[in-house]
Protein backbone atom coordinates (compact mmCIF):
# COMPACT_ATOMS: atom_id res chain seq x y z
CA UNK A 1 118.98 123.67 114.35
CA UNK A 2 116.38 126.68 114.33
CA UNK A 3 116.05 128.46 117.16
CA UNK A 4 112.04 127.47 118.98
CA UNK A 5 109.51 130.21 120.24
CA UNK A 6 110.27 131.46 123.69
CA UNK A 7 106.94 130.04 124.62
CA UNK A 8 108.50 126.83 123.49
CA UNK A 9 111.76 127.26 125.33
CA UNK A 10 109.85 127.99 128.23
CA UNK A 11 107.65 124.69 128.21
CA UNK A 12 110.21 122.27 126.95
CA UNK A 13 111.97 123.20 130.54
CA UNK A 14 109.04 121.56 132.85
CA UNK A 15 110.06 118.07 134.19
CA UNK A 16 107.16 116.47 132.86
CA UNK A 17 108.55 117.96 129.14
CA UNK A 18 112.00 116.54 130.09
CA UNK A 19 111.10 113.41 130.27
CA UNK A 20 108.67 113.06 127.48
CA UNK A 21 112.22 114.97 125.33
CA UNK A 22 114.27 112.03 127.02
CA UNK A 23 111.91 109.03 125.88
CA UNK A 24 111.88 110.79 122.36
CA UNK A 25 115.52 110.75 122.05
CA UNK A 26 116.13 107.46 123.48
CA UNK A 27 114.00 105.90 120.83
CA UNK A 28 115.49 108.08 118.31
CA UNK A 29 114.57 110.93 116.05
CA UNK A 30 113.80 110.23 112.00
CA UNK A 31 114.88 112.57 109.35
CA UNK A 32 110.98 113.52 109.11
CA UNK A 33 110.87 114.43 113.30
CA UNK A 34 113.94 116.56 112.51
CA UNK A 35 112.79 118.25 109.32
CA UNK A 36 109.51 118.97 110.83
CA UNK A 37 111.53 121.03 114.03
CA UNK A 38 113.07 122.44 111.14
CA UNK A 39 109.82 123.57 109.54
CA UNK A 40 108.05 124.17 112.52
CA UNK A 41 108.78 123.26 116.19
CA UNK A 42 105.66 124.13 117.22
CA UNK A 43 104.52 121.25 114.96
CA UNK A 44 107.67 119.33 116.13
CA UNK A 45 106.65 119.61 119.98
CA UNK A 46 103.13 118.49 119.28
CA UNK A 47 103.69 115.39 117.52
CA UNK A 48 106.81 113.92 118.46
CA UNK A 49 106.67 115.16 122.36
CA UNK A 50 102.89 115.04 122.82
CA UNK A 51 102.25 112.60 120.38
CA UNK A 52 99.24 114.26 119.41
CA UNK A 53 98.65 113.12 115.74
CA UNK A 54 100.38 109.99 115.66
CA UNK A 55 97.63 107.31 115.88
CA UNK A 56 96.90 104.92 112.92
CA UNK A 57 93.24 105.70 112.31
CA UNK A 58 92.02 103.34 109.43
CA UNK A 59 89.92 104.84 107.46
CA UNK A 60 87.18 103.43 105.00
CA UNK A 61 88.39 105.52 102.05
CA UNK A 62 92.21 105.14 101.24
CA UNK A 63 93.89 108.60 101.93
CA UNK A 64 96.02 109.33 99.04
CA UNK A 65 99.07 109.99 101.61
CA UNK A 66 98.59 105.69 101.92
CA UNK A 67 99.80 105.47 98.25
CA UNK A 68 103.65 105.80 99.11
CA UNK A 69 103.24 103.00 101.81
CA UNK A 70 101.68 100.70 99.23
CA UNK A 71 104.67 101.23 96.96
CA UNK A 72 107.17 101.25 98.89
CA UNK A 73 105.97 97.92 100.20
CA UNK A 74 105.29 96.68 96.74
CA UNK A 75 108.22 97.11 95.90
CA UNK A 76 109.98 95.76 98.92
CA UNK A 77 108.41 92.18 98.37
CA UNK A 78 109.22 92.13 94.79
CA UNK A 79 112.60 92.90 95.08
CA UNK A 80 113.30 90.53 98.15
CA UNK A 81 113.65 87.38 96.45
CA UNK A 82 116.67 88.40 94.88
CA UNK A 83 118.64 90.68 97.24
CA UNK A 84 122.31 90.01 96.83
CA UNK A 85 121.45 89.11 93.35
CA UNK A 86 122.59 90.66 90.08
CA UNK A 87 119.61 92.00 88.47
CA UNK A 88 118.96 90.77 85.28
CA UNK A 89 115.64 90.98 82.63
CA UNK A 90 114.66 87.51 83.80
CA UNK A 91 114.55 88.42 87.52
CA UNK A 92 112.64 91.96 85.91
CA UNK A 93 109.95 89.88 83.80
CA UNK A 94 109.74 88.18 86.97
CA UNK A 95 108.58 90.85 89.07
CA UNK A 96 106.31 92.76 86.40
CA UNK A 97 104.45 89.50 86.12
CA UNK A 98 103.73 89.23 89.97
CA UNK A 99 103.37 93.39 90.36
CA UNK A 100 99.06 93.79 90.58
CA UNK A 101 98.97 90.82 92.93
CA UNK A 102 101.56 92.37 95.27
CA UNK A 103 99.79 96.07 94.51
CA UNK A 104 96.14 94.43 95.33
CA UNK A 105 97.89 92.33 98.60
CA UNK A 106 98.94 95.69 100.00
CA UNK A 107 96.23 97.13 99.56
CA UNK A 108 93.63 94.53 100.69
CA UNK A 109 96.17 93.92 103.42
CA UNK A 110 95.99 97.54 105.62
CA UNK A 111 92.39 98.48 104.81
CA UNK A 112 90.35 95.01 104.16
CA UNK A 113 86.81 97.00 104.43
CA UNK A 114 87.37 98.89 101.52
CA UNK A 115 86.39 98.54 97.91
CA UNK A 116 88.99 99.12 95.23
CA UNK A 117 86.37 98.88 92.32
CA UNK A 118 85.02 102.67 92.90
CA UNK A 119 85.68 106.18 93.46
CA UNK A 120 89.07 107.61 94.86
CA UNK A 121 90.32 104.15 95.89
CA UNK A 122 89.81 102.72 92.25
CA UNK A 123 92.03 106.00 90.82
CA UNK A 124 94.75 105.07 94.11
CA UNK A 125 95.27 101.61 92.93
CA UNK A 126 95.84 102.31 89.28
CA UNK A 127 98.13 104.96 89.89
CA UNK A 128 100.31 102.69 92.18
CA UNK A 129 100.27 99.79 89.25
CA UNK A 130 101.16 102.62 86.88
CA UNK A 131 104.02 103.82 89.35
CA UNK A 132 105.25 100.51 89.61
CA UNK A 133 105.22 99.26 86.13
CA UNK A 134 106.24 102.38 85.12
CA UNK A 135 109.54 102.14 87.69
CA UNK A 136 110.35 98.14 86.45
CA UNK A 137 110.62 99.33 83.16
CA UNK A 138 112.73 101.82 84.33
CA UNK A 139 115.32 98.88 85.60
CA UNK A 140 114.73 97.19 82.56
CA UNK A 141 116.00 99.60 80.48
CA UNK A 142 119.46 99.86 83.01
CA UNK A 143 119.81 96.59 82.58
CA UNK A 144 119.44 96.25 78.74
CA UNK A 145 121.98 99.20 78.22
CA UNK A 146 124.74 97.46 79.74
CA UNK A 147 123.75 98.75 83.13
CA UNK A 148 124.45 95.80 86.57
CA UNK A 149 122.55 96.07 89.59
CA UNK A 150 122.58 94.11 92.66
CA UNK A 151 120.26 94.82 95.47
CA UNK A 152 121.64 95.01 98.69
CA UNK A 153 119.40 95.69 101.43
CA UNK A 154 115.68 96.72 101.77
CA UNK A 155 114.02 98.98 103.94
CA UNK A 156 116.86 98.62 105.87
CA UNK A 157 116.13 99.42 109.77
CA UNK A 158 118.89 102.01 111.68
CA UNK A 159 119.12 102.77 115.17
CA UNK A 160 122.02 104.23 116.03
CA UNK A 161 123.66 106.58 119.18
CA UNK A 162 124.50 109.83 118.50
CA UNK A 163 127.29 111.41 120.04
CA UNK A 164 126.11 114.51 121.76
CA UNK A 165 128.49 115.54 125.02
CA UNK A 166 126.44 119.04 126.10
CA UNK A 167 123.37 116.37 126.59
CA UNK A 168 122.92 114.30 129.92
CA UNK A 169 121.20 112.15 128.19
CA UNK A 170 121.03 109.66 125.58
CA UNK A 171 119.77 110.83 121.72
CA UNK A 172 119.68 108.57 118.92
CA UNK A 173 118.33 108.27 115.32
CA UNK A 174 116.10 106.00 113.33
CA UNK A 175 114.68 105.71 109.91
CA UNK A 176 114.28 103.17 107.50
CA UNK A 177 116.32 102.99 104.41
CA UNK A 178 114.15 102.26 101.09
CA UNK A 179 117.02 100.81 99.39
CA UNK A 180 120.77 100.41 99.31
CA UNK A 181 121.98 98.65 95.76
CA UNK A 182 125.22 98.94 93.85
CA UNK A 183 124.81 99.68 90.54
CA UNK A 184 128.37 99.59 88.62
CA UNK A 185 130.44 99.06 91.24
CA UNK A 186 128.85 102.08 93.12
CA UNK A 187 126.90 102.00 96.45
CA UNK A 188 123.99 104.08 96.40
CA UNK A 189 121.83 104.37 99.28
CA UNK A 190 118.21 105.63 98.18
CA UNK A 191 115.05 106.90 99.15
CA UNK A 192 111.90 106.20 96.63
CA UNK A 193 109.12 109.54 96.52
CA UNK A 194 105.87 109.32 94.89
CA UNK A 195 105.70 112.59 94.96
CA UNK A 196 107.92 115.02 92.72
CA UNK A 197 111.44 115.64 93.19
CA UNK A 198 114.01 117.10 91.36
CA UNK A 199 117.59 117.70 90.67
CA UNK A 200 117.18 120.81 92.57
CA UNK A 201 115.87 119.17 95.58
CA UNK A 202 119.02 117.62 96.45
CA UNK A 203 122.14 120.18 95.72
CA UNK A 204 123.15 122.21 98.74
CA UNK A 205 125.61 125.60 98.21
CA UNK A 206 126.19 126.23 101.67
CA UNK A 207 125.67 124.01 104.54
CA UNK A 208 124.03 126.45 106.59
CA UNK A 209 120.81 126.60 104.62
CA UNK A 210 120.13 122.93 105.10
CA UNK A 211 118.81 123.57 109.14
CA UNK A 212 116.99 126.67 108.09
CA UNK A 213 114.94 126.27 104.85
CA UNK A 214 112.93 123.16 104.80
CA UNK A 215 110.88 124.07 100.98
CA UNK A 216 114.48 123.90 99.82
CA UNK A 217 116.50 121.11 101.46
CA UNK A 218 114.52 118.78 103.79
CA UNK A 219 114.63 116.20 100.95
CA UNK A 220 118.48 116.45 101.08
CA UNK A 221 118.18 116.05 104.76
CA UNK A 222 116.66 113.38 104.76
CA UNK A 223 118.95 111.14 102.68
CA UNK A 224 121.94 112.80 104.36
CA UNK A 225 120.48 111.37 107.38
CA UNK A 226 120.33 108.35 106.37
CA UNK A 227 123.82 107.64 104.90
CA UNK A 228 125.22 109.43 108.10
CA UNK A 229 123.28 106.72 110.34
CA UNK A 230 124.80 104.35 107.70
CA UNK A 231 128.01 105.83 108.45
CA UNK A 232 127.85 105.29 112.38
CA UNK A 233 126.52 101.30 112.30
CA UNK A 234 129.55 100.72 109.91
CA UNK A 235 132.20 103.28 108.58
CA UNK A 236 131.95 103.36 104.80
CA UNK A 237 134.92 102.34 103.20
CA UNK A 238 133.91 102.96 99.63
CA UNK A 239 132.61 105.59 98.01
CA UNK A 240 128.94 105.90 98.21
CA UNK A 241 126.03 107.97 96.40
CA UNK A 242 122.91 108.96 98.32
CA UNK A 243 120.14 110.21 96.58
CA UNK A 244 116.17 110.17 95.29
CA UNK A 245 114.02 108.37 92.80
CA UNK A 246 110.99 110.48 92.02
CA UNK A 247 107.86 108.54 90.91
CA UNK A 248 106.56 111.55 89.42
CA UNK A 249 110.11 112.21 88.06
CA UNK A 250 110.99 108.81 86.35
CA UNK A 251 112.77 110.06 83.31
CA UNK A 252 115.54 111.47 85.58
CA UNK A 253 116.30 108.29 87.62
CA UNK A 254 118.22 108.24 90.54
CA UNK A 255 118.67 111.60 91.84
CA UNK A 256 121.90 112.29 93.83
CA UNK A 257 123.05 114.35 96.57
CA UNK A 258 125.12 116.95 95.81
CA UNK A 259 127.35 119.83 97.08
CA UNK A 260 127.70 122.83 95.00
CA UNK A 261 128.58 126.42 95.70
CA UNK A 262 127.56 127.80 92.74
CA UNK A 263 124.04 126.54 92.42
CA UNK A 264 121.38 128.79 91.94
């Protein structure tokens, strides 16, 4: 990891710091707490020590930084009905049909006192059914050209120890997994953006960079993350594919991780 501030270094070795560090660790540290130390550990020490900046404030006007929680949980209830299931266009038709009752749901759900007829919140809600529509008929077409998919988990909880024998004290990760499937016979453990990723988001050249240059590779962090927390609940025995799909990046699809030397 990036070295912190000596003003940093200095406070993080109070008692009172310790202990806040300790209760951090213990409850684990997500891919974003770790890419934000990476970005900034000024940032990092504020929120996840202090926990200044972590309240849930509801507000009246849905903050567009709400629209990833509304599809990700869209999505989640569609698709849990048939996890373990092979995907097929009934199970698709299926979900399309039910898709702006879940989207309105969610919404209505976390901020009941607003309106979604008006404003900011109207343009919010139409871009989720858009994102969502737009991502079933992405599935649809897998599935039409020849394509099987079978859900295996969903936003898939991970807490898991890890092994770290310079620190007296216990450290382990969490995060939430969007979605693990297997698509032709291949696991792929996956992580759904509404904002824009792409291909270049997710290749590494040297595995140095990926501590040091969060513009670059904190999205590759974070999925590494995940399948390595994957990893420690249960050894994979297969191979596996851990990757992206980009709402604002459809046409590509899935979006894997890769190593490569000689990318530019």
């Amino acid at each position: 990891v990036p070295p912190a501030s000596s003003t940093l270094r200095q406070i993080t070795k109070t008692p009172q710091v310790i202990e806040q560090i300790k209760a951090r660790a213990l409850k684990g540290f997500s891919p974003s707490a770790l890419t934000t130390y990476i970005r900034n550990p000024i940032d990092f020490y504020n929120r996840y020590v202090l926990g200044v900046g972590e309240a849930d404030d509801v507000e009246e006007t849905i903050a567009y930084n709400t629209l990833g929680t509304v599809v990700h949980d869209t999505l989640e209830k569609l698709y849990e009905p048939f996890k373990k299931e092979i995907l097929n266009v009934n199970s698709i038709a299926k979900m399309k049909s039910l898709s702006v009752a879940r989207i309105t749901r969610e919404f209505t759900h976390t901020y009941s006192k607003t309106s979604l007829d008006t404003g900011k919140n109207l343009l919010i809600f139409e871009v989720a059914k858009r994102y969502v529509d737009n991502f079933l008929n992405l599935e649809l077409d897998r599935i039409q050209s020849g394509e099987d998919i079978q859900i295996v988990d969903l936003e898939a909880d991970l807490h898991v120890e890890l092994n770290m024998p310079n620190i007296p004290f216990t450290v382990n990760l969490r995060g939430q997994v969007d979605r693990v499937d297997i698509t032709n016979g291949v696991k792929r453990i996956i992580d759904y953006k509404t904002g824009k990723v792409e291909h270049k988001h997710v290749i590494v050249k040297d595995w140095e960079d990926i501590t040091t240059d969060y513009d670059k590779y904190s999205k590759a962090f974070q999925i590494l993350q995940y399948a390595y927390m994957m990893h420690l609940e249960k050894p994979f025995t297969e191979s596996i594919e851990a990757g992206i799909i980009s709402f604002k990046n459809l046409r590509n699809g899935f979006l894997p991780f890769k190593f490569n030397k000689e990318a530019s």
